[in-house]
Structures are given as C-alpha cells and as structure tokens.
PDB file of N, CA and C in Angstrom:
ATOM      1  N   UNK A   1       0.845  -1.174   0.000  1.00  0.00           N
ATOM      2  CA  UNK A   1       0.000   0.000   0.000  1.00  0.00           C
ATOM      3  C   UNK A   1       0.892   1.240   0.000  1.00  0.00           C
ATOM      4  N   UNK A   2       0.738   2.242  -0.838  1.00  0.00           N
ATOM      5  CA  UNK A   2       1.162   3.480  -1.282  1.00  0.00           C
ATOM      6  C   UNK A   2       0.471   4.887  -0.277  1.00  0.00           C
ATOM      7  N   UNK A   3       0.910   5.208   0.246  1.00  0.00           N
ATOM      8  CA  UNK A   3       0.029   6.837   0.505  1.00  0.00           C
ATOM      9  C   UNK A   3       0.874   8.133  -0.286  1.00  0.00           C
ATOM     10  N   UNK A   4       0.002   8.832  -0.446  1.00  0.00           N
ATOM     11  CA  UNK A   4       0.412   9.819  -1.055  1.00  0.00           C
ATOM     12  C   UNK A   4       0.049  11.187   0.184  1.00  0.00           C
ATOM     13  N   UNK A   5       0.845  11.810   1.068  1.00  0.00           N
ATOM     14  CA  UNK A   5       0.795  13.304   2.135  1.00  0.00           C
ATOM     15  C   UNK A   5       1.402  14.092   1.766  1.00  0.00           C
ATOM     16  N   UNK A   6       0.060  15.196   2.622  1.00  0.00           N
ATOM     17  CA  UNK A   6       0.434  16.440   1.822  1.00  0.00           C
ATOM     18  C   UNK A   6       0.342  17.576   2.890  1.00  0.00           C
ATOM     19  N   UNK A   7       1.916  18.237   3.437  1.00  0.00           N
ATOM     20  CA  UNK A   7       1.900  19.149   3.501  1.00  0.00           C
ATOM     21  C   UNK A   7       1.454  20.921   3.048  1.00  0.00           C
ATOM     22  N   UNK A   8       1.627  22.157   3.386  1.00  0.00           N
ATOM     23  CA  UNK A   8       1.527  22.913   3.152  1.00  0.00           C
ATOM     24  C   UNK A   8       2.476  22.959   1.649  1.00  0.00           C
ATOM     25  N   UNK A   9       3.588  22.727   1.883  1.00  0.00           N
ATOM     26  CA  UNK A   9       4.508  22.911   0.706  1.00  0.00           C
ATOM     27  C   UNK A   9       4.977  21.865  -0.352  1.00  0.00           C
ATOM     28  N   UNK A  10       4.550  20.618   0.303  1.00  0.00           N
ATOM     29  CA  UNK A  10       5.336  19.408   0.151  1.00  0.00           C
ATOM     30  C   UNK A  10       4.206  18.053  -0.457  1.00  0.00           C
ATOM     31  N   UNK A  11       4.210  17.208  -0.889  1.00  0.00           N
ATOM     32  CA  UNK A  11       3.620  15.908  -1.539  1.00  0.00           C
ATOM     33  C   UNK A  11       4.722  15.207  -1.106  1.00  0.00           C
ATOM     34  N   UNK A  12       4.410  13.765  -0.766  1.00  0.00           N
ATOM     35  CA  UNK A  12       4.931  12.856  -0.665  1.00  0.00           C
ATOM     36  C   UNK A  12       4.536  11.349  -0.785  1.00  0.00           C
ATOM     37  N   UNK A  13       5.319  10.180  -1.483  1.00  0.00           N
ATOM     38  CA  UNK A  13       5.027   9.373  -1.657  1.00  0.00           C
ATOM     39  C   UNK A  13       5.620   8.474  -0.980  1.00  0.00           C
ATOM     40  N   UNK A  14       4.582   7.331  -0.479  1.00  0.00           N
ATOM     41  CA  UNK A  14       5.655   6.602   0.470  1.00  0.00           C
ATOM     42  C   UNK A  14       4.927   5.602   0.763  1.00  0.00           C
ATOM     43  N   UNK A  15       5.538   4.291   1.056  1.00  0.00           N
ATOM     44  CA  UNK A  15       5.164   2.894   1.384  1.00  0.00           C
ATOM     45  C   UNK A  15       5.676   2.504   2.633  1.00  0.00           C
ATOM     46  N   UNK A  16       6.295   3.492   3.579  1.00  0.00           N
ATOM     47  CA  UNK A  16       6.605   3.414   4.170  1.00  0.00           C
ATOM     48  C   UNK A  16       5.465   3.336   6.083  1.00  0.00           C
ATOM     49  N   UNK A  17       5.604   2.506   6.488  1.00  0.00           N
ATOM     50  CA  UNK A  17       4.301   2.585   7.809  1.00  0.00           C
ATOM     51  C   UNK A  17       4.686   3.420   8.781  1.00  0.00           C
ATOM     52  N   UNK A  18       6.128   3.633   9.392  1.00  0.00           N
ATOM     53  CA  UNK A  18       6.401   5.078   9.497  1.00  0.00           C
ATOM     54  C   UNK A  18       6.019   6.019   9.237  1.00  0.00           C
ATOM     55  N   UNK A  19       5.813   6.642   8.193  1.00  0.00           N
ATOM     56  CA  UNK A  19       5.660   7.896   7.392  1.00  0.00           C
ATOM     57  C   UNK A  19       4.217   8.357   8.478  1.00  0.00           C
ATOM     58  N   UNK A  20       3.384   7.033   8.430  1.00  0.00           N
ATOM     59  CA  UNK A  20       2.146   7.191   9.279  1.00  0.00           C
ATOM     60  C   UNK A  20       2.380   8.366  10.211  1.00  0.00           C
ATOM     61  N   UNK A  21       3.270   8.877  11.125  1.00  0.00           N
ATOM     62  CA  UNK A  21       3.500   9.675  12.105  1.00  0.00           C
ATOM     63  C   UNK A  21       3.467  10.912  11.754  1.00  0.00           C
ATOM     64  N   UNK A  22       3.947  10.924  10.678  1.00  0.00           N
ATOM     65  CA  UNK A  22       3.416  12.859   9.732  1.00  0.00           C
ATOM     66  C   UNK A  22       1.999  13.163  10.076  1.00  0.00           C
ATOM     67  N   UNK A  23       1.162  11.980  10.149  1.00  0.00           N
ATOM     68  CA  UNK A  23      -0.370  12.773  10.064  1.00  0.00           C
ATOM     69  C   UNK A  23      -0.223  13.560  11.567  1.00  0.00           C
ATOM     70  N   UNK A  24       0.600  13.221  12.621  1.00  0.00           N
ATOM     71  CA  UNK A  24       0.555  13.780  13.785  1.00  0.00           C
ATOM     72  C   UNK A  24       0.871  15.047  13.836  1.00  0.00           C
ATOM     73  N   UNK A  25       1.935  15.162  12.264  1.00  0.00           N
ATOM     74  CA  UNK A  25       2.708  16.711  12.084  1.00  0.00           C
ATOM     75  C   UNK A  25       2.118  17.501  11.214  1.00  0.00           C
ATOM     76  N   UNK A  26       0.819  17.219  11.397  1.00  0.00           N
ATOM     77  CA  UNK A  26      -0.051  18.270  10.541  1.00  0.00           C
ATOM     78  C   UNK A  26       0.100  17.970   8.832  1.00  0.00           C
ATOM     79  N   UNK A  27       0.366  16.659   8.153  1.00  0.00           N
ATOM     80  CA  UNK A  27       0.299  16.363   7.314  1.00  0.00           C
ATOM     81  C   UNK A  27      -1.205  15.511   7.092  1.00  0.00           C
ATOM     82  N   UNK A  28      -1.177  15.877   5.532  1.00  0.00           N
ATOM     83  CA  UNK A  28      -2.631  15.200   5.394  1.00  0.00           C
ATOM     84  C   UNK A  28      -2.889  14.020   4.354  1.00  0.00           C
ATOM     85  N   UNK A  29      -3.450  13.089   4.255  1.00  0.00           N
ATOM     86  CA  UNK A  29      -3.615  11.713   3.481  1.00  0.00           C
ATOM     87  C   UNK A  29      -4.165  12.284   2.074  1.00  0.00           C
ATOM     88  N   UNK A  30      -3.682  12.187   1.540  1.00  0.00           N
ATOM     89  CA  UNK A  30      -4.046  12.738   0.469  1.00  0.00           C
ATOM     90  C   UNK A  30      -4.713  11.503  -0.259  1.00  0.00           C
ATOM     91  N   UNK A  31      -4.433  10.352  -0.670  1.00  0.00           N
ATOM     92  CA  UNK A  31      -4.798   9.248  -0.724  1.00  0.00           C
ATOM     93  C   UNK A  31      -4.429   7.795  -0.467  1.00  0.00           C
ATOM     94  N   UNK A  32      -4.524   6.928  -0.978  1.00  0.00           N
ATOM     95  CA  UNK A  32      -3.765   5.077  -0.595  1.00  0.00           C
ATOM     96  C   UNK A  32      -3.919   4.627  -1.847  1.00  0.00           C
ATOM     97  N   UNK A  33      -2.887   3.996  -2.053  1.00  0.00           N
ATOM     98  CA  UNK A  33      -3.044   3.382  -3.628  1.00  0.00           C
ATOM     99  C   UNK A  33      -2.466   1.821  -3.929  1.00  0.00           C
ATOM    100  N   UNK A  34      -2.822   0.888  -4.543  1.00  0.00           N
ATOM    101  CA  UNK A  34      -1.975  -0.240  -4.049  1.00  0.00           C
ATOM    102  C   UNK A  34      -0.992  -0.692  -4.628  1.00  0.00           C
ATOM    103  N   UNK A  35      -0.326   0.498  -5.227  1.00  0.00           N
ATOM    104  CA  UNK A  35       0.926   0.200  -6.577  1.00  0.00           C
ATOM    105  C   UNK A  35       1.492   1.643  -6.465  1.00  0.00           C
ATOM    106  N   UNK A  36       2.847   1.925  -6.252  1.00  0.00           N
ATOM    107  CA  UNK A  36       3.862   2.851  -6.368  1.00  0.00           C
ATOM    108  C   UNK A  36       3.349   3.953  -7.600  1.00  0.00           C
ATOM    109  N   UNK A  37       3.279   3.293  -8.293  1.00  0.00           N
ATOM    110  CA  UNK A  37       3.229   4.110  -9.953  1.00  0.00           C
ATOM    111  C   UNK A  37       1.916   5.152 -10.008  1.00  0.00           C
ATOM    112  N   UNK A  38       0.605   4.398  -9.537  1.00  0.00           N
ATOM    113  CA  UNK A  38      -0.751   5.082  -9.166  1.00  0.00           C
ATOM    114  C   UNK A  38      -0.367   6.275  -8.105  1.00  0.00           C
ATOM    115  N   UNK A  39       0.181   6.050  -6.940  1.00  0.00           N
ATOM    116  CA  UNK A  39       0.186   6.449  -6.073  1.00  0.00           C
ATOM    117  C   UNK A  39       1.028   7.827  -6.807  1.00  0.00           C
ATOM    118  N   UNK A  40       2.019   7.955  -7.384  1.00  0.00           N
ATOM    119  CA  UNK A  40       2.964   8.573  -7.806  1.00  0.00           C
ATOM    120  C   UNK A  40       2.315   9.720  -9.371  1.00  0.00           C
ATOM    121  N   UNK A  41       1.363   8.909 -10.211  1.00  0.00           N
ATOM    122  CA  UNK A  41       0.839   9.492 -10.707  1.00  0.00           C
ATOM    123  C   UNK A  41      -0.041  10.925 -10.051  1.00  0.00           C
ATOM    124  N   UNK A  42      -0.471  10.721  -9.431  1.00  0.00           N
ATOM    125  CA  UNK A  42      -1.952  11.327  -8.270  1.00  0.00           C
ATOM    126  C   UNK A  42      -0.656  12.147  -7.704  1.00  0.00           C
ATOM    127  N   UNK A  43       0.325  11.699  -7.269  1.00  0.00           N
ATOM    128  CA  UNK A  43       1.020  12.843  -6.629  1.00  0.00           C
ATOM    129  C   UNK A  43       1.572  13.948  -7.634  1.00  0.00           C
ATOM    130  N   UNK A  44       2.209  13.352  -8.668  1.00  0.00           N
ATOM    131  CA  UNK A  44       2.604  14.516  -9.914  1.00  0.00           C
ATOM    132  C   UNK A  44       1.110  15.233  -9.939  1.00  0.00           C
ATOM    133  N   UNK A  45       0.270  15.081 -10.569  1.00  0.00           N
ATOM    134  CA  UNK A  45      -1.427  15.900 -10.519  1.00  0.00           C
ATOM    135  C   UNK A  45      -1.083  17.112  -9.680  1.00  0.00           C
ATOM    136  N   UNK A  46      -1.306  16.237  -8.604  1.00  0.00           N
ATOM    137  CA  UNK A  46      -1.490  17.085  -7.340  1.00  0.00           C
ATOM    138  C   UNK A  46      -0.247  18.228  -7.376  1.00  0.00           C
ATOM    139  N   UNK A  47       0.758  17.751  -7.229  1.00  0.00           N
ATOM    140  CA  UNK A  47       1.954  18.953  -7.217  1.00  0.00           C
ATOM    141  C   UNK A  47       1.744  19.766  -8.492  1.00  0.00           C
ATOM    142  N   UNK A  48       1.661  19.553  -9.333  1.00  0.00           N
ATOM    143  CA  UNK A  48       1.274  20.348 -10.881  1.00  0.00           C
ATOM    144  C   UNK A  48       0.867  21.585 -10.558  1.00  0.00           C
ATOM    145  N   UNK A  49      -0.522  20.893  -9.947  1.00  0.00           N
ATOM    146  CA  UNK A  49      -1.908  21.400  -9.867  1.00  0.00           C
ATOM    147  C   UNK A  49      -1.806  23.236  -8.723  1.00  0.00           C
ATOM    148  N   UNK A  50      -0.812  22.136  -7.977  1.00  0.00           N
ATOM    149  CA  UNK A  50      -0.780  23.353  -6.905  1.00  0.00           C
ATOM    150  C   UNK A  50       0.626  24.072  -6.628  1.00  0.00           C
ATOM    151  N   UNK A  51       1.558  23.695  -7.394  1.00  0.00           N
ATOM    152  CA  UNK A  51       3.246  24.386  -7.539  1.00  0.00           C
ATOM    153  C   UNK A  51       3.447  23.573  -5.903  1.00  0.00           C
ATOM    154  N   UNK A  52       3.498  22.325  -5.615  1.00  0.00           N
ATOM    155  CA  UNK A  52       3.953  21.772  -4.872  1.00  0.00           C
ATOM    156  C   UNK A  52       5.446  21.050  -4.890  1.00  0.00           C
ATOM    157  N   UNK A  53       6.179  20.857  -3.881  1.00  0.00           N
ATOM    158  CA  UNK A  53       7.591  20.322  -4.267  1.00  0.00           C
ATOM    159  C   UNK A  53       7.201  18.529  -3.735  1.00  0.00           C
ATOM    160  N   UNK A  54       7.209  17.547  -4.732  1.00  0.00           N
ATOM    161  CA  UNK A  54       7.426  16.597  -5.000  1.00  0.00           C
ATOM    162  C   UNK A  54       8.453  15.297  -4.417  1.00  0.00           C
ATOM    163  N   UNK A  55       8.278  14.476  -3.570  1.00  0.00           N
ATOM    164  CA  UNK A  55       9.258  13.743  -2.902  1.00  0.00           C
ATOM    165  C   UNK A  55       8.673  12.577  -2.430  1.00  0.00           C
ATOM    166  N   UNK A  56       9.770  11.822  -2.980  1.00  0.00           N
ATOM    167  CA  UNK A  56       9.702  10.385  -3.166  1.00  0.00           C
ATOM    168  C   UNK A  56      10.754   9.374  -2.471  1.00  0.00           C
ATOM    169  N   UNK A  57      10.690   8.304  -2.696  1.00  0.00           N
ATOM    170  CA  UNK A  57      11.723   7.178  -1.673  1.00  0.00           C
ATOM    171  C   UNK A  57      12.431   6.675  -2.856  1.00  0.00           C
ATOM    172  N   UNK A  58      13.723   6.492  -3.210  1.00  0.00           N
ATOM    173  CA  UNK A  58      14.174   6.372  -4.407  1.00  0.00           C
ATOM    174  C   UNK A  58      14.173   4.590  -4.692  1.00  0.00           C
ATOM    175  N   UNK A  59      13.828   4.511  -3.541  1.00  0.00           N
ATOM    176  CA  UNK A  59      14.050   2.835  -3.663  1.00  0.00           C
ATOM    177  C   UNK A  59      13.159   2.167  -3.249  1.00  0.00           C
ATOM    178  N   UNK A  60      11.769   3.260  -3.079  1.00  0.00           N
ATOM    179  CA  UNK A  60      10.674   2.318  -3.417  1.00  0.00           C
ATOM    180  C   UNK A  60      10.227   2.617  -5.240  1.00  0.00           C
ATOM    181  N   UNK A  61      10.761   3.164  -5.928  1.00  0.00           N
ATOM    182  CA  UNK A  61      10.996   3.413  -7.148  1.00  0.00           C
ATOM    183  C   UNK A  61      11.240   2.307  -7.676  1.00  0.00           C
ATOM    184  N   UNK A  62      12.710   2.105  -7.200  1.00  0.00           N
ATOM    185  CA  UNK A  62      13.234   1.347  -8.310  1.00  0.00           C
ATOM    186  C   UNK A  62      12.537  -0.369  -8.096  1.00  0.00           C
ATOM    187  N   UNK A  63      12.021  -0.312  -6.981  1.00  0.00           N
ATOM    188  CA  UNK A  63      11.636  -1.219  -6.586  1.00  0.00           C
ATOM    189  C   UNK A  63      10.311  -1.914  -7.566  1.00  0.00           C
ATOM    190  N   UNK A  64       9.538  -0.871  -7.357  1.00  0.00           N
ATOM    191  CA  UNK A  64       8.217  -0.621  -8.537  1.00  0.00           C
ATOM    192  C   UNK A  64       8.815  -1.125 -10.330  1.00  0.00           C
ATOM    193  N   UNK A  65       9.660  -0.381 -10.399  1.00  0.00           N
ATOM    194  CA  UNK A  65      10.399  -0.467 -11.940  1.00  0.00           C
ATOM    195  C   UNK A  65      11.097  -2.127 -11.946  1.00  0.00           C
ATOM    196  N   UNK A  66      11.770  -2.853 -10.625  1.00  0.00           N
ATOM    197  CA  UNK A  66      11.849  -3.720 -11.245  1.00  0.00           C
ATOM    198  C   UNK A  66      11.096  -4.563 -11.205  1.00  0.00           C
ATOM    199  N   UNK A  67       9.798  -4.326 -10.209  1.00  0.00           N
ATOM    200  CA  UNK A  67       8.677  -5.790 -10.645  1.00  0.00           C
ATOM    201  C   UNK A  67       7.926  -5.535 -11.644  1.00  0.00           C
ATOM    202  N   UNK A  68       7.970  -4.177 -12.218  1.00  0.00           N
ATOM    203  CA  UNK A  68       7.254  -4.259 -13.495  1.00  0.00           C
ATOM    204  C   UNK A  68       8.032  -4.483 -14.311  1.00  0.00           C
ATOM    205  N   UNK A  69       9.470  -4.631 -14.972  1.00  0.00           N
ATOM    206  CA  UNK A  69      10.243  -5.189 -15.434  1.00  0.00           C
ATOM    207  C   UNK A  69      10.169  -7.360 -15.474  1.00  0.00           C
ATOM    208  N   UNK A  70      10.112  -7.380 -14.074  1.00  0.00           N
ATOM    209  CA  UNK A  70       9.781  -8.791 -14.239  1.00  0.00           C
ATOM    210  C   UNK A  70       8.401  -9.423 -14.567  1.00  0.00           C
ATOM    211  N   UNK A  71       7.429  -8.420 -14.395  1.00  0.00           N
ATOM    212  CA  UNK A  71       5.888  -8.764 -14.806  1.00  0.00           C
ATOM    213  C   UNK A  71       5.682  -8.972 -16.156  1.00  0.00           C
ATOM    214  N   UNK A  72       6.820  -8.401 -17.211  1.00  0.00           N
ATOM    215  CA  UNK A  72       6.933  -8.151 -18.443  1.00  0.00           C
ATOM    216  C   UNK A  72       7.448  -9.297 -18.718  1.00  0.00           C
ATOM    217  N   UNK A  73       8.431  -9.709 -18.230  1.00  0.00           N
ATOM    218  CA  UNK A  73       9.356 -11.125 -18.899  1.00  0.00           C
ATOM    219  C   UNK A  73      10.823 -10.219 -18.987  1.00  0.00           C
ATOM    220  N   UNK A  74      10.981  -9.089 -18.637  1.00  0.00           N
ATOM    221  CA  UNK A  74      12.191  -8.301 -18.888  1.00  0.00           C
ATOM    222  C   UNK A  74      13.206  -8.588 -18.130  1.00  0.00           C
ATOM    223  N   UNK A  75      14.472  -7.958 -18.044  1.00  0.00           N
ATOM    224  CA  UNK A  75      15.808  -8.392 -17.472  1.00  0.00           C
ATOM    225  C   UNK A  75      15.816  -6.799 -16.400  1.00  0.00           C
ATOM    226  N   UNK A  76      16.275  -7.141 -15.046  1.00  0.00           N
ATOM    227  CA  UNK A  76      16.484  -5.995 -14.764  1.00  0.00           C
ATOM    228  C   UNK A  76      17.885  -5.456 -14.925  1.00  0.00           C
ATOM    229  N   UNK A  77      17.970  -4.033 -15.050  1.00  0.00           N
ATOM    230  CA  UNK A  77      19.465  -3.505 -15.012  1.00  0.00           C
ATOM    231  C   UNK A  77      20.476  -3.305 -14.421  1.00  0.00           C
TER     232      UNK A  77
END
C-alpha cells in the first residue's frame, strides 16, 4: 500500500508505515493506492496542480520499476 501526504509545501510518496507519524505533524492523506506508480501518478497531478515540491523514496521506485520489469518477462538492469 502506497500513501500519497500532503503538507503545506510538500507531496509525498511513500510505502513506508512510518511515514504514518506525519499525520501527527499536521500532514494530510491525500490518498492510498496499491501500486507505487498510481500512487505517484496522483502525486505529480497534485503537485502540478498546486506548484507543490514533489518527494519520493528512491528505492521504493526502483523497486516498482523492477517488478514491473519482471511482470513483463524483462531483465532488470
């Protein structure tokens, strides 16, 4: 599971169950998604939408990229 929080200035994406503790810091759920990529889409929108600064876990990324790499039949890099 993906959430996507949203500060005053800030979006964030994260799979992380930690992260959970931001809602205490005045961050807000912006949504839950059950795939990195969804979750990440909805966050670009959102930052677009509102000149928000954008931030992500780089290695729940690549993480995403390589099971969709192996969902394909592909080689990872």
């Amino acid at each position: 599971m993906f959430k996507v929080l949203r500060n005053r200035d800030r979006v964030l994406v994260t799979g992380r169950g930690e992260d959970a503790a931001l809602l205490q810091l005045g961050w807000t759920l912006v949504g839950a998604f059950d795939d990195w990529t969804s979750a990440y889409k909805a966050a670009v929108k959102l930052a677009e939408r509102e000149d928000l600064i954008l931030e992500w876990y780089l290695e729940e990324e690549l993480a995403a990229a390589k099971a969709t790499l192996k969902a394909i039949g592909g080689e990872p890099v």
